[in-house]
Protein backbone atom coordinates (compact mmCIF):
# COMPACT_ATOMS: atom_id res chain seq x y z
CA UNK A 1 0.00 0.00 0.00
CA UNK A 2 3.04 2.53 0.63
CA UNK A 3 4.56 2.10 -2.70
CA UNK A 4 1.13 3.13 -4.33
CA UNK A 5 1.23 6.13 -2.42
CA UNK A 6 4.60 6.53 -3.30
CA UNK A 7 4.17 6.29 -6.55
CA UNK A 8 1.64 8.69 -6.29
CA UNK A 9 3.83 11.50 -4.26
CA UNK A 10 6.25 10.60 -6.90
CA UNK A 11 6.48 12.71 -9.85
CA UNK A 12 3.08 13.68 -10.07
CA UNK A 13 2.40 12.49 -13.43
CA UNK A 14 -0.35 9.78 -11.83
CA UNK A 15 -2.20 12.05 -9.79
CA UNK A 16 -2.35 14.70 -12.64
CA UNK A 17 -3.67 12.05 -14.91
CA UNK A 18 -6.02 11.02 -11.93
CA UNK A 19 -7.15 14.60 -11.92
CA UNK A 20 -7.89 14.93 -15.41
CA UNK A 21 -9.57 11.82 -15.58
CA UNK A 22 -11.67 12.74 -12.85
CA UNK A 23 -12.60 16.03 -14.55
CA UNK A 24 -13.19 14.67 -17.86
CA UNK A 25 -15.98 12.26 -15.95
CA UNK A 26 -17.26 15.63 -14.31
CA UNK A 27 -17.84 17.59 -17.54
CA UNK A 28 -19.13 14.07 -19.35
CA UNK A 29 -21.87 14.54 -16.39
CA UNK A 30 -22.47 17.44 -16.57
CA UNK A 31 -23.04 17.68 -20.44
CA UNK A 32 -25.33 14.80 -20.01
CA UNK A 33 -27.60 16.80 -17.37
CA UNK A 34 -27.43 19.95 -19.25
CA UNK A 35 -29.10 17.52 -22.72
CA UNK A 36 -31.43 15.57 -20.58
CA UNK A 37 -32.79 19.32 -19.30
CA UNK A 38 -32.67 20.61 -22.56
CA UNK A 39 -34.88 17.82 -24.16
CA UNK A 40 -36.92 18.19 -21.30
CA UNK A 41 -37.34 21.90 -21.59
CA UNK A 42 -38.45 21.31 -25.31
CA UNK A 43 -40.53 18.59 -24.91
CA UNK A 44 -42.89 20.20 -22.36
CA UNK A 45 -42.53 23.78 -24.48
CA UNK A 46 -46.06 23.95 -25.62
CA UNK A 47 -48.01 27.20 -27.64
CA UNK A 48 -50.83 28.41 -25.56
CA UNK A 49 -54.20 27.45 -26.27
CA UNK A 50 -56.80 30.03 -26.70
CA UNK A 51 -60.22 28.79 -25.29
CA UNK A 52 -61.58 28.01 -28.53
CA UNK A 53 -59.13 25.65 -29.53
CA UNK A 54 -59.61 23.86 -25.88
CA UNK A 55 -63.02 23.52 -26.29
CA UNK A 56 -62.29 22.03 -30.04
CA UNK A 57 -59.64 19.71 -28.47
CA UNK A 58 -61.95 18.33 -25.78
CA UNK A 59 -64.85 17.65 -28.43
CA UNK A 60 -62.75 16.06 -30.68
CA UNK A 61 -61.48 13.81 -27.98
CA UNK A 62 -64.45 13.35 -26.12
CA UNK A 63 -64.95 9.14 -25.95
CA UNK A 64 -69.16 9.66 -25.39
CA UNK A 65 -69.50 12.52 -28.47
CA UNK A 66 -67.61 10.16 -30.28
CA UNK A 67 -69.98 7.11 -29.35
CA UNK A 68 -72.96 9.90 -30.03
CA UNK A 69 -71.34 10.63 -33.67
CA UNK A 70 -71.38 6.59 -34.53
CA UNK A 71 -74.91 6.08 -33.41
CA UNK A 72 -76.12 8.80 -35.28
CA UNK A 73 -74.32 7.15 -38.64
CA UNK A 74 -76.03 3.92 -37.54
CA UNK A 75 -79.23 5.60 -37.51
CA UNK A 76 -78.72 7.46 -40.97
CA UNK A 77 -77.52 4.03 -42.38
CA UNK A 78 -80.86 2.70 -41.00
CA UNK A 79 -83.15 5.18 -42.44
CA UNK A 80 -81.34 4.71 -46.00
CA UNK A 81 -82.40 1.03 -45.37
CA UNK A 82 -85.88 1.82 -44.77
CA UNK A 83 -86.14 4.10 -47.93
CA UNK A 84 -84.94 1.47 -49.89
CA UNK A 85 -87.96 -0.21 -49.50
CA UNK A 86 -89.73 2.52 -51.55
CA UNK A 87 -87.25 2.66 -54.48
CA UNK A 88 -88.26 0.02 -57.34
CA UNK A 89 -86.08 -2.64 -57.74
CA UNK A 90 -83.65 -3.48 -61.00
CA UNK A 91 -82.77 -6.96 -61.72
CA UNK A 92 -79.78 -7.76 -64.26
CA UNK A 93 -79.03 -11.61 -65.54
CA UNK A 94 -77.21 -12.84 -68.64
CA UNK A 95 -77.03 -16.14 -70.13
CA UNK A 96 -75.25 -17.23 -73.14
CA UNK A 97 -74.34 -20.24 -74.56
CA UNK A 98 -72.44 -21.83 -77.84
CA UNK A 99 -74.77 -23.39 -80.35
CA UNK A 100 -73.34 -25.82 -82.17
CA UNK A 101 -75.11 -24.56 -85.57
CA UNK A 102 -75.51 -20.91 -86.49
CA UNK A 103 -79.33 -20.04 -86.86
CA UNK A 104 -78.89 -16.51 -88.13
CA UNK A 105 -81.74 -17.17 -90.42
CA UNK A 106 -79.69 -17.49 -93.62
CA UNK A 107 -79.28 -21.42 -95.30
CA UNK A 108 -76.23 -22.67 -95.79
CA UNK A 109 -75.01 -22.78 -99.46
C-alpha cells in the first residue's frame, strides 16, 4: 500500500492524470444533465391554447360525443335502409351459350 502512495507522491504524473480523468468524468456529467434538461425543456414547451381551440380539443377527444357521432351514422344508415324499400327494384341476368349450328336465319349454301 506505501509504494502506491509513493508512486503517487512521486512525480506527479499519476495524480495529474487522476485529476484529469476525474474532470473529464465531471464535464461528461455534466453535459449529459445539461441535454437531458434541454430535451426536457423542449418537450414540455407547448403554444398556448386560446379557449376556442380547448373547447375544439376536448370535443374532438371526447370518448361519449364520439360514441354519439357513430350512433347517429347507424341511424342514418338505417333510415337509407328503410327508404330502400320505396325505391323500385332493377334486376340484371345474362345467359349465353355456344350453339353448335348458327341459326342466323340465312341457309347454308
Amino acid at each position: 500500500m506505501e509504494y502506491v502512495w509513493k508512486r503517487l507522491d512521486d512525480g506527479g504524473v499519476t495524480k495529474k492524470a487522476r485529476n484529469r480523468k476525474i474532470t473529464f468524468f465531471i464535464i461528461y456529467i455534466l453535459l449529459i444533465f445539461v441535454l437531458t434538461l434541454a430535451v426536457a425543456v423542449y418537450s414540455y414547451a407547448a403554444k398556448s391554447l386560446t379557449l376556442e381551440d380547448a373547447v375544439e380539443m376536448a370535443q374532438r377527444n371526447n370518448p361519449r360525443i364520439k360514441t354519439s357521432d357513430d350512433q347517429v351514422e347507424d341511424a342514418d344508415s338505417g333510415v337509407l335502409r328503410c327508404a330502400s324499400v320505396l325505391l323500385p327494384k332493377v334486376t340484371l341476368s345474362e345467359s349465353w351459350s355456344k350453339a353448335a349450328t348458327h341459326s342466323w336465319g340465312l341457309a347454308p349454301t
